[in-house]
Protein backbone atom coordinates (compact mmCIF):
# COMPACT_ATOMS: atom_id res chain seq x y z
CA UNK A 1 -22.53 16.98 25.04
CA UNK A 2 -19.60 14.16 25.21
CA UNK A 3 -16.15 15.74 23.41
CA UNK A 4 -13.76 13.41 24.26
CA UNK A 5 -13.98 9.86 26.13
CA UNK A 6 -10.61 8.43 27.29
CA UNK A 7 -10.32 4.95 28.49
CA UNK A 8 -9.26 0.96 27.64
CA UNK A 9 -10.30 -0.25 24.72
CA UNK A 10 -12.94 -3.23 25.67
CA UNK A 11 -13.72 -4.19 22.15
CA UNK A 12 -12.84 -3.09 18.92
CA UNK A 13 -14.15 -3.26 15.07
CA UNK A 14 -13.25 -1.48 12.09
CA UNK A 15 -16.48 0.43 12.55
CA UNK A 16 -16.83 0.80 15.83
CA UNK A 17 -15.14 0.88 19.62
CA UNK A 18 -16.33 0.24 23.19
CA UNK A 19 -14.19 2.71 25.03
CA UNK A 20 -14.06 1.40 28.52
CA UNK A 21 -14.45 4.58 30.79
CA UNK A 22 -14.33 4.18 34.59
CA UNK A 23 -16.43 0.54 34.08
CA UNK A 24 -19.02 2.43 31.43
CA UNK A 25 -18.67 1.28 28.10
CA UNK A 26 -19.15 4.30 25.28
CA UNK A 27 -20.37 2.69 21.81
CA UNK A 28 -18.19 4.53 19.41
CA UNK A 29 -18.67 4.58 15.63
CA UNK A 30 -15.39 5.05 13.92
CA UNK A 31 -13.69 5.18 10.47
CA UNK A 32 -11.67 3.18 8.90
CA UNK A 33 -8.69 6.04 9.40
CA UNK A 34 -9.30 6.06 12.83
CA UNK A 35 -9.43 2.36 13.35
CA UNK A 36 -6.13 2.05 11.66
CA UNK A 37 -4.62 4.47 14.57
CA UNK A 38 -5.97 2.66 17.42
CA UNK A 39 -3.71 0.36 19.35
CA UNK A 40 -6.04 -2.20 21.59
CA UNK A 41 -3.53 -2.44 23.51
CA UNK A 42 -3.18 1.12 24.92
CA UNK A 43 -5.33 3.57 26.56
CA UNK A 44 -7.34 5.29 23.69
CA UNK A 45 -8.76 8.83 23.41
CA UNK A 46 -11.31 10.11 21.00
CA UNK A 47 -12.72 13.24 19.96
CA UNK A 48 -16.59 12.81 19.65
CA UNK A 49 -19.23 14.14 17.95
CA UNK A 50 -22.88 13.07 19.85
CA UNK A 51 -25.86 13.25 17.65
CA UNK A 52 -29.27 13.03 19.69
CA UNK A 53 -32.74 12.02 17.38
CA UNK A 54 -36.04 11.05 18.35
CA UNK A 55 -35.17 7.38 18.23
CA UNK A 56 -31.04 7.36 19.34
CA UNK A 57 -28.09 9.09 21.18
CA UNK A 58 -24.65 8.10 18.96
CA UNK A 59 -21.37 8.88 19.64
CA UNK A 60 -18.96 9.48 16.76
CA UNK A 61 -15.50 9.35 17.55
CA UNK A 62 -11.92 10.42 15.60
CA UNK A 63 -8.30 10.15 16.66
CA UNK A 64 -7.82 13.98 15.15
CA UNK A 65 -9.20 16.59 15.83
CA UNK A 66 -9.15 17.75 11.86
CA UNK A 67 -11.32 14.35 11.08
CA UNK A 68 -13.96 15.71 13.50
CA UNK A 69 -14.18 19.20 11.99
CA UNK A 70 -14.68 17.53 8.56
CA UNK A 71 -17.14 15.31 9.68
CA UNK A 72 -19.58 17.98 11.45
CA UNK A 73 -18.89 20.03 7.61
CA UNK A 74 -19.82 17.26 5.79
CA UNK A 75 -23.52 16.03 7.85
CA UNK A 76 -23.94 19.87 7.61
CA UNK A 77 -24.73 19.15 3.43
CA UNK A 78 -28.15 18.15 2.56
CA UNK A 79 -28.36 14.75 1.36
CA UNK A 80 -25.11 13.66 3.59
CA UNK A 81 -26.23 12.09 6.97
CA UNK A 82 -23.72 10.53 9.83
CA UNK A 83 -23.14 7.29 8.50
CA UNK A 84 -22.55 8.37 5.10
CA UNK A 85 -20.05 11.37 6.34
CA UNK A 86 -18.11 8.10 8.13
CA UNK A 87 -18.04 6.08 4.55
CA UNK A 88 -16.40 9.23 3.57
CA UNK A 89 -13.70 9.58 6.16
CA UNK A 90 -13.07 5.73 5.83
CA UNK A 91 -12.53 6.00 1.88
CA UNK A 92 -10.32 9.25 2.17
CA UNK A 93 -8.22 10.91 5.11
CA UNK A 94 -9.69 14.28 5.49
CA UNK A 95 -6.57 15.97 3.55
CA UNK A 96 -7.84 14.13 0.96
CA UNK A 97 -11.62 15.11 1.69
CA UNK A 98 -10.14 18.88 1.49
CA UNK A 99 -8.11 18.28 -1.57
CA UNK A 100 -11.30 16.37 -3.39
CA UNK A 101 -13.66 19.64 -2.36
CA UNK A 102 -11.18 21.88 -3.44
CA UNK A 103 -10.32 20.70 -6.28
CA UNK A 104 -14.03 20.31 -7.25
CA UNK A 105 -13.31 16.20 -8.09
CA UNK A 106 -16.81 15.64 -8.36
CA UNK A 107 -15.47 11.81 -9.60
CA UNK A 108 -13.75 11.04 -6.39
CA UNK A 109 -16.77 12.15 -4.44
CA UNK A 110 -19.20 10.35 -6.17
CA UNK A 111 -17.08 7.09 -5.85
CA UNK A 112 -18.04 6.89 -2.21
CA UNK A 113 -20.68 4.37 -1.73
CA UNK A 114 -24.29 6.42 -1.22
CA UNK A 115 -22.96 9.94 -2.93
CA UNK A 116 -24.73 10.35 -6.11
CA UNK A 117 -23.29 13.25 -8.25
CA UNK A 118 -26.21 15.81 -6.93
CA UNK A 119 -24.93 15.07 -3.61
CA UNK A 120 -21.40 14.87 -4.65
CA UNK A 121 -21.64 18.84 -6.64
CA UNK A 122 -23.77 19.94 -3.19
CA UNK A 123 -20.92 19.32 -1.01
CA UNK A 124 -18.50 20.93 -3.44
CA UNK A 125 -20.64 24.09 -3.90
CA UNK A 126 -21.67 24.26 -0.08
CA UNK A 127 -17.84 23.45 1.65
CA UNK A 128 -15.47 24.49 -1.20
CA UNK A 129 -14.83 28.44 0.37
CA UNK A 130 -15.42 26.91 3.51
CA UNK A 131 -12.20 24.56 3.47
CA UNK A 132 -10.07 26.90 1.43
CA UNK A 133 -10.65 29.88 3.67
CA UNK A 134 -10.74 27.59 6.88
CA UNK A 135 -8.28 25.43 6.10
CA UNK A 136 -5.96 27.11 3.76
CA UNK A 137 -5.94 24.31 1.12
CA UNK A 138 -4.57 25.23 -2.37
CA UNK A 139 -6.13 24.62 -5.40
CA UNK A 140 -3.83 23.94 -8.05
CA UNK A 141 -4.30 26.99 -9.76
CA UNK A 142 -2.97 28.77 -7.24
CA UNK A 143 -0.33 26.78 -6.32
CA UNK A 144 2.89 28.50 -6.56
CA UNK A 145 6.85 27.45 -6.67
CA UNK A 146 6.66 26.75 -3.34
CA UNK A 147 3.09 26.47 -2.69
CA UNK A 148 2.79 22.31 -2.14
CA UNK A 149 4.73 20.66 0.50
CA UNK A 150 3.97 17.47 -1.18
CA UNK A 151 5.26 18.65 -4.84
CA UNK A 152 8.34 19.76 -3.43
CA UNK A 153 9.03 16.60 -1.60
CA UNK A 154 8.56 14.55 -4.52
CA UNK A 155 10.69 16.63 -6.68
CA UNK A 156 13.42 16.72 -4.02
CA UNK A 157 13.01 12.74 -4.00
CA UNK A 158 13.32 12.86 -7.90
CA UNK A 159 16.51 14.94 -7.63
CA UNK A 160 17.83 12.43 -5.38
CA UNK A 161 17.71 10.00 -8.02
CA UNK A 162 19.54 11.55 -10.42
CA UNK A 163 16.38 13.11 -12.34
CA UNK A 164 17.01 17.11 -13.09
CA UNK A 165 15.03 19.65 -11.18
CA UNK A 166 13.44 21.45 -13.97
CA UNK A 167 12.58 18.01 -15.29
CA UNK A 168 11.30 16.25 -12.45
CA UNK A 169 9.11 19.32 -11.37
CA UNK A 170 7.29 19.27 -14.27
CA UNK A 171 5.98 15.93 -14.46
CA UNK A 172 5.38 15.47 -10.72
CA UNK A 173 3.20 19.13 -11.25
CA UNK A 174 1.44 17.08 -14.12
CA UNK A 175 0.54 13.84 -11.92
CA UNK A 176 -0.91 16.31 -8.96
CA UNK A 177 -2.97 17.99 -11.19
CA UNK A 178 -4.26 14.96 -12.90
CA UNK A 179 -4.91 13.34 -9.42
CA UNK A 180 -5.06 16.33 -6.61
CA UNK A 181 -5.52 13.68 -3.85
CA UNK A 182 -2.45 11.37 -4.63
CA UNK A 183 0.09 10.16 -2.23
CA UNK A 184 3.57 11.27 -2.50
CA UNK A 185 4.32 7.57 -2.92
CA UNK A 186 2.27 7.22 -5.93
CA UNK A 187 3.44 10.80 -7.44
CA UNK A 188 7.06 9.22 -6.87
CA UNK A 189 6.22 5.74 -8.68
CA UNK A 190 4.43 7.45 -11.11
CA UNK A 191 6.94 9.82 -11.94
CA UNK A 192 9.98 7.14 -12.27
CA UNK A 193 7.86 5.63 -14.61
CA UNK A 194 7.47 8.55 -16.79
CA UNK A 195 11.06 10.10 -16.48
């Protein structure tokens, strides 16, 4: 089993890398997320998943660890193989991929290229306690005051601005719950545009 290769980066795509490894060149597939992180011009290491069938030996590889763990829970659903876990990771970075599952967005799911809506409800139903109790990751239900780093950093931005707390926290709590997986740039722009 590979778990890491470290080495020069000998050629580079957004869906795959040749890690050059003491003159052996490891054929990589990689997400888009992961891609973005790679500089070609530095030494690169990658944590790697190797999946051996009766007709190949593939390397996945991820710049975090947490990308890896999602993967290996994602190929673990029926109806999700390797390649489509990787469309996954390169459409949303696996916070996302735990806020979508936790949130039970069945409509974010499904909008990945090859996940139907059986496929997308599977993976919610099968990983949903795993990433909450794993992972910690809050539904918003139970969110609390203090509960979501991101909600707290968006209202403090708000406040910044001149917006009242009380005020601000209210509609940035509206826009996460309408869209769980949102950037705190988009909650902020959002916001503005509703204060």
């Amino acid at each position: 089993m590979i778990a890491f290769v470290k080495g020069k980066v000998f050629e580079i795509s957004p869906t795959h890398i040749i890690v050059d490894n003491h003159e052996i060149g490891y054929f990589i597939r990689i997400s888009l997320n992961t891609y973005a992180k790679i500089n070609p011009e530095k030494p690169v290491f990658l944590y790697t998943e190797q999946i051996v069938r009766e007709d190949a030996n593939l390397l996945y590889g991820f710049y975090e660890p947490l990308e890896k763990e999602i993967f290996k829970l994602l190929i673990s659903v029926s109806g999700i193989g390797p390649n489509t876990a990787m469309l996954i990771l390169s459409s949303m970075d696996a916070e996302e991929i735990q806020q979508v599952i936790a949130s039970e967005d069945v409509g974010r799911l499904k909008s990945v290229k090859g996940i139907g809506p059986k496929t997308a409800q599977r993976a919610i139903i099968e990983l949903k306690d795993k990433i909450l109790k794993t992972y910690a990751v809050q539904t918003q239900e139970g969110m609390g005051q203090s509960a979501s780093p991101v909600l707290n950093e968006a209202v403090s931005a708000l406040e910044a601005l001149g917006y009242p707390k009380k005020r601000a926290d209210k509609v940035v709590r509206n826009i996460i719950k309408e869209n769980p997986s949102i950037s705190i740039e988009n909650i902020i722009k959002n916001a503005l545009k509703r204060l």
